[in-house]
Protein backbone atom coordinates (compact mmCIF):
# COMPACT_ATOMS: atom_id res chain seq x y z
CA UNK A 1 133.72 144.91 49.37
CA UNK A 2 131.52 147.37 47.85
CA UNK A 3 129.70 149.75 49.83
CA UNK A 4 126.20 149.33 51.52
CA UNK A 5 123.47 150.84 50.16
CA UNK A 6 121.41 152.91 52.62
CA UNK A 7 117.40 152.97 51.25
CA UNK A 8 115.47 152.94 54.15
CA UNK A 9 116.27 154.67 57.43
CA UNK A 10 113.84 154.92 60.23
CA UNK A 11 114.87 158.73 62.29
CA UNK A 12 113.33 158.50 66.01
CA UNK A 13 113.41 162.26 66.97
CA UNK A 14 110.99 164.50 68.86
CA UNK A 15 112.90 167.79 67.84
CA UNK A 16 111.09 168.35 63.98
CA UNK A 17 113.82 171.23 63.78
CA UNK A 18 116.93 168.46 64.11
CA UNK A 19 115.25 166.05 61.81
CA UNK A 20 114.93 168.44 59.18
CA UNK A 21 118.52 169.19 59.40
CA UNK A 22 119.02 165.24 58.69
CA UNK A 23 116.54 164.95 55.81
CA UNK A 24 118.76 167.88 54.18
CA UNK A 25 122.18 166.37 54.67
CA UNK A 26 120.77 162.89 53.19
CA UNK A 27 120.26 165.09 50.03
CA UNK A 28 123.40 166.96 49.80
CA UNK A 29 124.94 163.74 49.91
CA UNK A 30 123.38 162.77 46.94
CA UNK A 31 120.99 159.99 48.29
CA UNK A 32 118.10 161.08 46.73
CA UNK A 33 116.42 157.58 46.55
CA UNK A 34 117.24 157.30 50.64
CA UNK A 35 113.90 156.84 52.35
CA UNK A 36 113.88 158.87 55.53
CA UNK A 37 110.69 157.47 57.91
CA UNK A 38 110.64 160.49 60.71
CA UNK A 39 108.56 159.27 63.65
CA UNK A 40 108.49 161.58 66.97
CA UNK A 41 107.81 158.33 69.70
CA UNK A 42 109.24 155.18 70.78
CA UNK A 43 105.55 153.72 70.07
CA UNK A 44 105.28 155.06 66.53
CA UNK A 45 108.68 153.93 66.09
CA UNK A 46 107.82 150.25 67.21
CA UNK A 47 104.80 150.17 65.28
CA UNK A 48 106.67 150.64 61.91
CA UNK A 49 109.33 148.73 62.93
CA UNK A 50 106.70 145.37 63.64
CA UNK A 51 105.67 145.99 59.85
CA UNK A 52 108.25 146.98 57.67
CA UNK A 53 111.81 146.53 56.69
CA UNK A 54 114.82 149.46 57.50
CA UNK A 55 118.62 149.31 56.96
CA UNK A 56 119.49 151.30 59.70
CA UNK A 57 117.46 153.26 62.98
CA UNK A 58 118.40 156.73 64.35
CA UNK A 59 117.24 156.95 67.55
CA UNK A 60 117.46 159.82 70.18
CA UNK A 61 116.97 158.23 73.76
CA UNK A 62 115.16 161.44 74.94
CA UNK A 63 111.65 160.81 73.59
CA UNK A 64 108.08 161.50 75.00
CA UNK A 65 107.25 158.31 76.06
CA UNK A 66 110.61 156.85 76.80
CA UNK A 67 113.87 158.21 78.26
CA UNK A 68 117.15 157.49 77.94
CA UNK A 69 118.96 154.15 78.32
CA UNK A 70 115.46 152.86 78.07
CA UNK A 71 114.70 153.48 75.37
CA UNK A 72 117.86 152.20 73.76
CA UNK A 73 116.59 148.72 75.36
CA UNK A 74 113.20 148.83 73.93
CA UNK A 75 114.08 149.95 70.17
CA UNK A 76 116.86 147.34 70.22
CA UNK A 77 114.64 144.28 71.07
CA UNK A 78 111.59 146.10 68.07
CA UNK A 79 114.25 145.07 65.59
CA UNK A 80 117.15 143.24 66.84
CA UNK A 81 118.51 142.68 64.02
CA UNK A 82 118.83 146.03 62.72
CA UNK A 83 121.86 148.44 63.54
CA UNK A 84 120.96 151.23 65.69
CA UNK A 85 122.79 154.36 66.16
CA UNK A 86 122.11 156.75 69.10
CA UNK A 87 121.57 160.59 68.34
CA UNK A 88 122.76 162.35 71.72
CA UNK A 89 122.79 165.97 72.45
CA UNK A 90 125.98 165.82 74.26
CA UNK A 91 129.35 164.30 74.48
CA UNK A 92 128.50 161.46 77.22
CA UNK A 93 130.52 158.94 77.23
CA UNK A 94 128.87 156.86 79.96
CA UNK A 95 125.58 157.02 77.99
CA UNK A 96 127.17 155.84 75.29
CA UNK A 97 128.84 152.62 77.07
CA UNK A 98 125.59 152.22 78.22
CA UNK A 99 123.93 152.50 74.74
CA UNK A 100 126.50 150.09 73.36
CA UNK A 101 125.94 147.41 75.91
CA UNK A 102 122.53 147.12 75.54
CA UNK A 103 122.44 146.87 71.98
CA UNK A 104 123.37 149.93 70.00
CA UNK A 105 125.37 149.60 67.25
CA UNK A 106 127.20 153.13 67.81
CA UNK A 107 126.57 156.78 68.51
CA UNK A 108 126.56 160.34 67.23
CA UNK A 109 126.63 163.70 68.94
CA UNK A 110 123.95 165.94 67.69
CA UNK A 111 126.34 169.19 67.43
CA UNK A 112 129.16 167.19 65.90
CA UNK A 113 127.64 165.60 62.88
CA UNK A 114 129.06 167.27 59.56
CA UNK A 115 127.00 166.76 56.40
CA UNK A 116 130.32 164.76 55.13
CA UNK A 117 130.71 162.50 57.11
CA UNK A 118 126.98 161.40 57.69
CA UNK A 119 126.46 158.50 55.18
CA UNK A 120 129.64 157.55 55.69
CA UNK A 121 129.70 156.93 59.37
CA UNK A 122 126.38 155.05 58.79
CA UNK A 123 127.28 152.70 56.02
CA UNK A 124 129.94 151.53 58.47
CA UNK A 125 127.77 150.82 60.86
CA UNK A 126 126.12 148.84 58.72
CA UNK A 127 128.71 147.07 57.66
CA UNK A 128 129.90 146.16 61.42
CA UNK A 129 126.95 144.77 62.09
CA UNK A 130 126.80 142.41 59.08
CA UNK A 131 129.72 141.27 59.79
CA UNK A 132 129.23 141.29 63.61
CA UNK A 133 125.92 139.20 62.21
CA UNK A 134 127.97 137.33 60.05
CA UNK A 135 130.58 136.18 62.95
CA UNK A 136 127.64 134.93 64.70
CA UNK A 137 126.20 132.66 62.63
CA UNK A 138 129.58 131.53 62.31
CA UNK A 139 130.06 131.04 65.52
CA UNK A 140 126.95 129.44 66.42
CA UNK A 141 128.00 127.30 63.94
CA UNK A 142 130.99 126.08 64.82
CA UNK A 143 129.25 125.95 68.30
CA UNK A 144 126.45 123.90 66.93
CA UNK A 145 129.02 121.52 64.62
CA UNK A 146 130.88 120.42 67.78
CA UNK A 147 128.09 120.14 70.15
CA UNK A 148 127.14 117.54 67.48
CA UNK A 149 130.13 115.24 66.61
CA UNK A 150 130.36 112.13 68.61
CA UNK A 151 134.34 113.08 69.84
CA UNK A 152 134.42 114.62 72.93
CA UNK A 153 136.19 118.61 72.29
CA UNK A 154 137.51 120.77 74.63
CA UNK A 155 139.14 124.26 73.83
CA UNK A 156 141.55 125.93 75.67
CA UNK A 157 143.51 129.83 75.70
CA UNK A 158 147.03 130.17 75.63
CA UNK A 159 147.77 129.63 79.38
CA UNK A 160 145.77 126.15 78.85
CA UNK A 161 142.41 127.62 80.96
CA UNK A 162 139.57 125.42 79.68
CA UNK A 163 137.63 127.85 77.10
CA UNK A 164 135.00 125.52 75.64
CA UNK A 165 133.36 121.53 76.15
CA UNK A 166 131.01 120.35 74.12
CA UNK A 167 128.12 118.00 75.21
CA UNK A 168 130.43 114.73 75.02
CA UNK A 169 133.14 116.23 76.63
CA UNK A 170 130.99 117.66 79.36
CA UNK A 171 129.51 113.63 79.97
CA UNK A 172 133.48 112.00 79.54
CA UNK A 173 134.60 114.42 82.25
CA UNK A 174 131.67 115.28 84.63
CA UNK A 175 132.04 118.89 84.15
CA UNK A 176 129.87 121.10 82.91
CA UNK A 177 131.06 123.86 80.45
CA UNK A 178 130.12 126.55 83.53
CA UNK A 179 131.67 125.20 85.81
CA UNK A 180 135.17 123.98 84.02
CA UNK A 181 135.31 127.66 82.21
CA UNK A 182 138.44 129.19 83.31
CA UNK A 183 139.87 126.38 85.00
CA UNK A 184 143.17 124.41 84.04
CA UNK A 185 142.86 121.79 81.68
CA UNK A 186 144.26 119.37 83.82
CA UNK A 187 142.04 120.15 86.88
CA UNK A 188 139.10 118.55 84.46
CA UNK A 189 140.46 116.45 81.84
CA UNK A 190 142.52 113.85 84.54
CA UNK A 191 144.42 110.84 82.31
CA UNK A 192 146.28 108.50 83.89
CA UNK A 193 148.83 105.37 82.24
CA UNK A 194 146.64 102.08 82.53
CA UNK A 195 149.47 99.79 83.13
CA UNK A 196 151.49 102.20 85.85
CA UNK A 197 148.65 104.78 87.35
CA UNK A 198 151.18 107.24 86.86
CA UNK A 199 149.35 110.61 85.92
CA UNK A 200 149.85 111.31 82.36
CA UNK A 201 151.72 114.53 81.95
CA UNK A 202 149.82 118.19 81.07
CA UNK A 203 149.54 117.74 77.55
CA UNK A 204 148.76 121.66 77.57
CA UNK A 205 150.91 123.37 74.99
CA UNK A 206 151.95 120.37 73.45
CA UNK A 207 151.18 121.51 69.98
CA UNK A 208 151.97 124.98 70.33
CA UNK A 209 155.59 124.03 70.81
CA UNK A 210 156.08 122.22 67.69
CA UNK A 211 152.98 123.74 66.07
CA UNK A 212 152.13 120.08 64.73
CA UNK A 213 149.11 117.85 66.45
CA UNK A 214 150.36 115.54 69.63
CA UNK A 215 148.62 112.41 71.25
CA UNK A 216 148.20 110.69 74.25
CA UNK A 217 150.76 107.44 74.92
CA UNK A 218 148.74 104.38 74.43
CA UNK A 219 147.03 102.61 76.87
CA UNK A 220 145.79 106.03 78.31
CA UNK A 221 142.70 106.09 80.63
CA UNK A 222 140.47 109.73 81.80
CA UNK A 223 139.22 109.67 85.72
CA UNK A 224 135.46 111.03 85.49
CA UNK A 225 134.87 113.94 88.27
CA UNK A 226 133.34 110.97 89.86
CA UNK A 227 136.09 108.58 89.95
CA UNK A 228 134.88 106.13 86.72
CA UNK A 229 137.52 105.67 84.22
CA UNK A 230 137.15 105.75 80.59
CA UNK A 231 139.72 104.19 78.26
CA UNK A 232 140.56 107.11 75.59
CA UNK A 233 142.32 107.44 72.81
CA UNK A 234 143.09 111.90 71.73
CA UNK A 235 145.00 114.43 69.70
CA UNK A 236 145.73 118.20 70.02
CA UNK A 237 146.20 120.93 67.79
CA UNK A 238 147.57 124.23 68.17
CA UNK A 239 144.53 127.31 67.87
CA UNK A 240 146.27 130.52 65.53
CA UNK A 241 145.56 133.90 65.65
CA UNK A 242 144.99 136.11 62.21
CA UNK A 243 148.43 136.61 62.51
CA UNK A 244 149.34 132.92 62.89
CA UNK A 245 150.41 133.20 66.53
CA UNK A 246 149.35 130.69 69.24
CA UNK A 247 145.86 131.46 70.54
CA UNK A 248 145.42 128.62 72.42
CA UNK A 249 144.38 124.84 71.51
CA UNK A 250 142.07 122.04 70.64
CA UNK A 251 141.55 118.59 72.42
CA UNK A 252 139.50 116.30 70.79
CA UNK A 253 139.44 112.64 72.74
CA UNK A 254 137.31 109.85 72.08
CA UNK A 255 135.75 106.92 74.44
CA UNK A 256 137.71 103.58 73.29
CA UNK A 257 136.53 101.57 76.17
CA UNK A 258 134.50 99.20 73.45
CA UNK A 259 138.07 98.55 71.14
CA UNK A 260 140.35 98.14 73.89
CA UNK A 261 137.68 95.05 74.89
CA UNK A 262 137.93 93.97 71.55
CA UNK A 263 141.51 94.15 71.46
CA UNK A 264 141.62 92.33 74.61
CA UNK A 265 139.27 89.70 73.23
CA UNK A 266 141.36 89.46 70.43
CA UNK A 267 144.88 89.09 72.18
CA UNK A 268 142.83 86.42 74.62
CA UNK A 269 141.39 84.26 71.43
CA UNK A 270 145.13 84.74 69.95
CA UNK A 271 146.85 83.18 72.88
CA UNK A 272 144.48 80.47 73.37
CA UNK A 273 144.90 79.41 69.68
CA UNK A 274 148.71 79.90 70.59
CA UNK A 275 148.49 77.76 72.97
CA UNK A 276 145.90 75.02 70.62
CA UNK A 277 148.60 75.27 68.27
CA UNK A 278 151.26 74.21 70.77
CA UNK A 279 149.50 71.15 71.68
CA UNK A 280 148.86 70.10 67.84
CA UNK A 281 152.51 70.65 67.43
CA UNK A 282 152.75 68.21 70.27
CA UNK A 283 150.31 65.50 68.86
CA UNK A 284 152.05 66.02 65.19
CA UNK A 285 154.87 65.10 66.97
CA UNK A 286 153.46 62.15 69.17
CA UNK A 287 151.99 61.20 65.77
CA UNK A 288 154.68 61.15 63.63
CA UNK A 289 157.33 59.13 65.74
CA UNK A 290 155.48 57.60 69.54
CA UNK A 291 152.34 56.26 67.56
CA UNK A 292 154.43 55.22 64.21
CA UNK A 293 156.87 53.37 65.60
CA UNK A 294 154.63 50.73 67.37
CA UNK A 295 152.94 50.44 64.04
CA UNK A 296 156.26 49.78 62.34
CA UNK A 297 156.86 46.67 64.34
CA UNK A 298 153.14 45.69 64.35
CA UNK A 299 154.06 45.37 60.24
CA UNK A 300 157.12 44.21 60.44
CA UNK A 301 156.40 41.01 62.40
CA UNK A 302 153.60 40.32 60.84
CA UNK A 303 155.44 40.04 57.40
CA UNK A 304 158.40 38.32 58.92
CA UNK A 305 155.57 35.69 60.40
CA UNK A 306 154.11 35.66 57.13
CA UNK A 307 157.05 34.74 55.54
CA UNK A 308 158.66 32.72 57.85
CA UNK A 309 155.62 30.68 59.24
CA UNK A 310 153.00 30.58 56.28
CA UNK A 311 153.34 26.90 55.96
CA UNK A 312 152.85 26.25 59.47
CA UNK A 313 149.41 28.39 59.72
CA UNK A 314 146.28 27.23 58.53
CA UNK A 315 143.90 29.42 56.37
CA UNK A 316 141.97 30.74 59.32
CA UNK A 317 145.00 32.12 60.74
CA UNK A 318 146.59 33.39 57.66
CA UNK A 319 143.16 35.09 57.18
CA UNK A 320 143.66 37.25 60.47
CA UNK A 321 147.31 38.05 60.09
CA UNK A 322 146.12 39.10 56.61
CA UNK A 323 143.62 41.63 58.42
CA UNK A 324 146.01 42.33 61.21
CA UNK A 325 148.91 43.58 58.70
CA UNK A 326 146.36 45.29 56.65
CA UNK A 327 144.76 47.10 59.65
CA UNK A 328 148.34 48.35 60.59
CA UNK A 329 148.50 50.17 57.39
CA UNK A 330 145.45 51.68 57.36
CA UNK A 331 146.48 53.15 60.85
CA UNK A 332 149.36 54.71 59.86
CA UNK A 333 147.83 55.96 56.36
CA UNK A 334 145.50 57.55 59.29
CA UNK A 335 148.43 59.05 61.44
CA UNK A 336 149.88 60.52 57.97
CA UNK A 337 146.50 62.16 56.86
CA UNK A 338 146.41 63.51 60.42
CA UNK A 339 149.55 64.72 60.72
CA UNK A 340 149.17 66.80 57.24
CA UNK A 341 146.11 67.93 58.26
CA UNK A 342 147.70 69.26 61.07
CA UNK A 343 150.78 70.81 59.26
CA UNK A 344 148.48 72.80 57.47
CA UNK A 345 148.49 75.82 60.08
CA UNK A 346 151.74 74.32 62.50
CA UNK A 347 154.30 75.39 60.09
CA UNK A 348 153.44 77.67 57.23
CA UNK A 349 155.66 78.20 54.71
CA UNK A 350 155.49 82.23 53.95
CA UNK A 351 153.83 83.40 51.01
CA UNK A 352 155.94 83.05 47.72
CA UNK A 353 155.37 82.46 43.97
CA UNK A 354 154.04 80.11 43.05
CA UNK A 355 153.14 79.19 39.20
CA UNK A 356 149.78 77.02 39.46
CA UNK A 357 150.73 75.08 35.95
CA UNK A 358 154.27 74.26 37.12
CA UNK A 359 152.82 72.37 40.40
CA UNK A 360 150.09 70.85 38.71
CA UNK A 361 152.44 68.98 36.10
CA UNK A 362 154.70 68.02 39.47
CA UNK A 363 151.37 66.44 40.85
CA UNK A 364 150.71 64.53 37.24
CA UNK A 365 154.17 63.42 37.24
CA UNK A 366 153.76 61.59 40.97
CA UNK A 367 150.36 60.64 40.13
CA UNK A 368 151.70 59.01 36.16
CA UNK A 369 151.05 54.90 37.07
CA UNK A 370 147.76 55.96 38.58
CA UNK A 371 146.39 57.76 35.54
CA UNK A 372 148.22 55.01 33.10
CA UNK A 373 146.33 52.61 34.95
CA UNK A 374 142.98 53.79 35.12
CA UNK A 375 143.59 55.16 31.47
CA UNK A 376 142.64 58.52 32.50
CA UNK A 377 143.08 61.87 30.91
CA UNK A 378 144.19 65.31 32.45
CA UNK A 379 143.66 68.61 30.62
CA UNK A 380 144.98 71.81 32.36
CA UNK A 381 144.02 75.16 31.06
CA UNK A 382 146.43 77.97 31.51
CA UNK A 383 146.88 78.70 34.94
CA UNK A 384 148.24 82.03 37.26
CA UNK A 385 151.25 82.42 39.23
CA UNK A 386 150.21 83.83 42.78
CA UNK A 387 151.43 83.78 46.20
CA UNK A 388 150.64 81.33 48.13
CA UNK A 389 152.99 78.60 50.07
CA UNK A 390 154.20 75.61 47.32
CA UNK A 391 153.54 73.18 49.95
CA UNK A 392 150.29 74.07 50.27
CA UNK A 393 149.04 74.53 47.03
CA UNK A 394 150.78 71.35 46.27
CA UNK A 395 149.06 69.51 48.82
CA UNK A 396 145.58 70.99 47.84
CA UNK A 397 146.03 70.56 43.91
CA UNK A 398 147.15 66.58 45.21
CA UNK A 399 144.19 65.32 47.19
CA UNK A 400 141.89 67.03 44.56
CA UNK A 401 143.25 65.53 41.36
CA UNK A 402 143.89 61.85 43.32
CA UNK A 403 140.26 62.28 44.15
CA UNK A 404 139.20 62.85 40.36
CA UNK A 405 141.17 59.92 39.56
CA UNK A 406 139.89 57.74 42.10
CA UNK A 407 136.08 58.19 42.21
CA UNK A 408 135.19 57.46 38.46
CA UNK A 409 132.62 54.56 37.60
CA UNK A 410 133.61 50.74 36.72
CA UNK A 411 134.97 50.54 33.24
CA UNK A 412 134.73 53.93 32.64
CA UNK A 413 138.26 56.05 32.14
CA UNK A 414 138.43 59.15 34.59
CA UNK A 415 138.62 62.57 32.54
CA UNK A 416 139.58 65.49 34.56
CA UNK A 417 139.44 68.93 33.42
CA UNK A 418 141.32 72.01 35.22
CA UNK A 419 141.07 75.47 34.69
CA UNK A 420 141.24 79.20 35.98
CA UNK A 421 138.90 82.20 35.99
CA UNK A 422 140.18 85.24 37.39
CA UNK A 423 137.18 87.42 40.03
CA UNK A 424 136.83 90.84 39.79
CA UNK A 425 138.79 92.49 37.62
CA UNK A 426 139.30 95.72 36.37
CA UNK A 427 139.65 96.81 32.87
CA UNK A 428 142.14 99.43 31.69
CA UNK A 429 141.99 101.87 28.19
CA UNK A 430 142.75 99.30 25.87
CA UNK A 431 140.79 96.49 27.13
CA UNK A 432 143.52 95.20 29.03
CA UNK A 433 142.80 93.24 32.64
CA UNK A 434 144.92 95.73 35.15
CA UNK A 435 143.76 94.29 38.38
CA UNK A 436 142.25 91.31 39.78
CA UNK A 437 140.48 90.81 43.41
CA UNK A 438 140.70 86.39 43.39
CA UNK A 439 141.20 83.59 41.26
CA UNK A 440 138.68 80.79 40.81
CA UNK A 441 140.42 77.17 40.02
CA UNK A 442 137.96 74.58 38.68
CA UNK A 443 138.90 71.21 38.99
CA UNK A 444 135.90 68.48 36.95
CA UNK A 445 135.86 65.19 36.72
CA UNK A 446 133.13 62.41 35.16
CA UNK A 447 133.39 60.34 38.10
CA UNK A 448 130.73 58.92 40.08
CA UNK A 449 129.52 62.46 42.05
CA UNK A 450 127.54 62.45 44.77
CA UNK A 451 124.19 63.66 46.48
CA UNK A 452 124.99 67.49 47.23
CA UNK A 453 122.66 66.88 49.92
CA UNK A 454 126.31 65.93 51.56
CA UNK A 455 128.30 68.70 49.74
CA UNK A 456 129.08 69.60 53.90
CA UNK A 457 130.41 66.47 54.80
CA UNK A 458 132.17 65.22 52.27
CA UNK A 459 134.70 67.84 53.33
CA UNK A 460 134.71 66.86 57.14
CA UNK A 461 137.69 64.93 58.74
CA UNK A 462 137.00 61.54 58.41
CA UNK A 463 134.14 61.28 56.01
CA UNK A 464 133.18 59.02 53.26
CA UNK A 465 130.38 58.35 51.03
CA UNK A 466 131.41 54.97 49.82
CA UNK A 467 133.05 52.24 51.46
CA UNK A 468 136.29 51.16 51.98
CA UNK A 469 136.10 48.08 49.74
CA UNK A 470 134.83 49.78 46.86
CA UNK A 471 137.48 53.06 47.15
CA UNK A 472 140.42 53.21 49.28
CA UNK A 473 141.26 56.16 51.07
CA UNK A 474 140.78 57.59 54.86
CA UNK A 475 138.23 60.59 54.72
CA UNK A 476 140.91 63.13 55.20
CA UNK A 477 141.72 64.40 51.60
CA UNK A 478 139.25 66.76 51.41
CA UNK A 479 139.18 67.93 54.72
CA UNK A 480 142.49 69.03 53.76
CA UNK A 481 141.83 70.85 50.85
CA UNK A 482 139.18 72.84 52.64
CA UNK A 483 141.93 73.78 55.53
CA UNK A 484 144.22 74.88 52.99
CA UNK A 485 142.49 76.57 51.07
CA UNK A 486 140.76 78.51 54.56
CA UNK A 487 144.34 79.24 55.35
CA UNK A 488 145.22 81.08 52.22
CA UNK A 489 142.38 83.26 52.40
CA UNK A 490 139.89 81.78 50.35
CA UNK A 491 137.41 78.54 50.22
CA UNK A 492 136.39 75.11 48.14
CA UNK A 493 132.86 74.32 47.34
CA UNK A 494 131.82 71.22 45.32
CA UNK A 495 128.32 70.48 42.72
CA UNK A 496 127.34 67.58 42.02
CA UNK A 497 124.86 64.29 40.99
CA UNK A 498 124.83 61.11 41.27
CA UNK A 499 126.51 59.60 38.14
CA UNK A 500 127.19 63.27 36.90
CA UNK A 501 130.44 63.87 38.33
CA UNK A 502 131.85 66.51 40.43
CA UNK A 503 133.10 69.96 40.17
CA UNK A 504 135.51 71.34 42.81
CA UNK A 505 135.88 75.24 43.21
CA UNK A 506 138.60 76.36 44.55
CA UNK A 507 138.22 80.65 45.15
CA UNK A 508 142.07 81.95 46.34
CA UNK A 509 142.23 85.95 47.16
CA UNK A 510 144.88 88.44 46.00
CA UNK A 511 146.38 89.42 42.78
CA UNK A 512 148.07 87.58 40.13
CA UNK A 513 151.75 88.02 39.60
CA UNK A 514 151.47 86.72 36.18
CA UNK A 515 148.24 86.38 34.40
CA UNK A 516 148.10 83.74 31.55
CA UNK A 517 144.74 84.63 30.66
CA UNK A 518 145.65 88.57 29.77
CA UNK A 519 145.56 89.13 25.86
CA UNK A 520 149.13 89.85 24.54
CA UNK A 521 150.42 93.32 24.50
């Protein structure tokens, strides 16, 4: 740090003989280009001070119109910013005390100042005071910075005696910084365990033990000075000396009251659809044997009365055992569509690979007679292998193409396009795909498509646009698809006309594991 350089000094001295002397040493020094302002009164020295600039004051206490500590007070608050040094005629140490407590940068005894010495002794008192300036604003600061956050801070010394609270802290605990100063942490910051309203232990020297930061246990609440508790959440950290040695520490805790509702909200909403899912697993299984089974026999006597009795029943009655059989099975297609609707989310299978094209030719391969008899055509574009659950995306990739195949216009073959688009990706240096954020599957037929005025419903439970004579089916396929696809993260939209056919998108999260769409290496 190079040394300050002294230009203007302002001398406060009645005795013309003394400030002579000074004016002289200044020069033997070799400061000619030092500025030496000699006023003989505290007024005259106030004056300049109010109107011009100095690096440094001399000042001797013993003035015409001011004496002693006095006028130490007055010259301090003309320029309070400015060092001051105090010129006294004798060795008096309680004058000087006094002199530094009420502003004075240091002192110098008028018989004991050697030409030397002089500049010296004043550039560091200079420099002390920049830096004492300098620590200030650094303090205030730091002062100012944690007076502002939104944590609540508290500071303590190395016997853990609250030191500092800022604002929030000061509101969390009821204490004001006066009147916590000095006390034991735990006198002010009270935390007790939630579940137990067992006092949590002093967490006072906590980090200067292991010098790393420590927390509060979960589920840890802070009694107000008034008795309101506040749910917190905190950590501490040890406070070093220059020399690295514990100087006390830091608290900084937080209000978590509006979390640990949410959390609670959360655990409440997961239990209830705990227990939903309980009861579904109870219908599924009400559904899949209790309801069936009555349905079973319903069919099975009627064909056995078909069979055995068709000659005896006229064509009025054959009519309604005709219905009656045929209403059976529409019941229990019913039941089935429910009960894989409800599979959906009773029992996941966990997320695996899954290659897209390898499930769709599975699908085509159950779904062969239906294409050879409508005379329809499939073409499948290169698809992804993600993670998903087979089951699922089997499922979804079922109920879409059987609905492609199913809706298309009399006489006309059904033509059915499929294809993937991966979402967001991100490019690396050559051009090559490195990441993507989603896949988007389109599946497009030329069938009969619909109003999108109903693009809603036609994904409900239970809803159809045409009836049941026309297209078979129960209303449940693509309420299905929509579930599945919810449960893997991602959704199905459709667009649509009238006699235009229908597109299905399909948008699925996460990242490819193989991606048949990135160009060769």
């Amino acid at each position: 740090m190079s040394e300050p350089r002294i230009k203007r000094v302002l001398l406060v001295e009645d005795d013309r003989g003394f400030a002579r002397l000074l004016r002289e040493m200044f020069k033997e020094q070799g400061s000619p280009d030092t500025e030496v302002t000699h006023v003989e009164s505290l007024g005259e020295a106030e004056s300049h001070l109010a109107g011009k600039a100095v690096d440094i004051v001399l000042l001797d206490p013993g003035l015409p119109d001011s004496q002693g500590i006095a006028s130490v007070i007055r010259a301090h608050a003309a320029a309070p910013r400015v060092p001051l040094v105090v010129l006294t005629g004798r060795n008096d140490e309680s004058l000087a005390l006094e002199a530094l407590q009420a502003g004075a940068q240091d002192y110098l005894v008028k018989g004991q100042i050697d030409t030397r010495g002089l500049l010296r002794f004043l550039r560091y008192a200079i420099e002390r005071n920049a830096m004492e300036e300098a620590l200030f604003a650094e303090r205030e600061r730091a002062e100012v910075t944690l007076k502002s956050i939104g944590d609540a801070v508290a500071c303590t010394d190395v016997s853990g005696n609250l030191t500092f609270l800022n604002l929030v802290a000061e509101r969390m605990t009821g204490w004001t910084m006066q009147e916590a100063e000095g006390r034991p942490m735990a006198d002010v910051i009270r935390i007790v365990d939630a579940t137990s309203r067992e006092t949590v232990p002093d967490r006072t020297g906590i980090s200067l033990d292991g010098g790393r930061p420590g927390h509060l246990p979960s589920n840890s609440i802070l009694i107000r000075r008034d008795g309101f508790e506040i749910p917190i959440e905190d950590s501490v950290a040890a406070i070093h000396d220059r020399d690295d040695g514990p100087a006390g520490e830091v608290i900084v805790f937080r209000d978590v009251s509006a979390a640990r509702t949410s959390q609670q909200q959360l655990r409440a909403v997961s239990d209830e659809l705990e227990r939903s899912n309980q009861e579904l697993e109870g219908f599924a299984t009400i559904a899949s044997h209790d309801l069936q089974e009555p349905l079973r026999k319903i069919q099975a006597f009627g064909d056995r009365l078909a069979e055995h009795s068709a000659g005896a029943l006229d064509e009025e009655a054959t009519d309604y055992l005709r219905r009656m059989t045929n209403a059976a099975g529409r019941m229990q297609s019913l039941i089935n569509d429910l009960l894989e609707y409800s599979q959906v989310i009773i029992r996941p299978e966990p997320p695996q690979p899954v290659d897209l094209g390898l499930v769709v030719a599975e699908v085509l391969s159950d779904l062969d007679e239906r294409i050879r008899v409508t005379k329809g055509q499939v073409h499948v574009g290169p698809l992804p292998t993600i993670l998903a659950s087979p089951l699922q995306v089997r499922q979804l990739f079922q109920n879409l193409i059987a609905n492609a195949l199913k809706f298309h216009a009399p006489g006309v073959a059904p033509e059915v396009h499929i294809e993937a688009t991966s979402r967001g990706e991100s490019r690396g240096s050559k051009g090559r795909r490195d990441r993507t954020s989603g896949w988007e599957i389109r599946v497009r037929d030329n069938g009969i498509g619909f109003d999108e005025k109903h693009g809603e419903k036609i994904f409900a439970p239970f809803q159809r646009l045409n009836g049941r004579q026309a297209y078979e089916g129960t209303g449940m396929g693509l309420a299905i698809c929509r579930r599945i696809a919810a449960f893997l993260g991602g959704t199905i939209t459709a667009t649509s006309r009238p006699g235009g056919g229908a597109t299905f998108v399909v948008l699925l999260p996460g990242t490819a594991i193989s991606d048949p769409l990135a160009p060769a290496a």
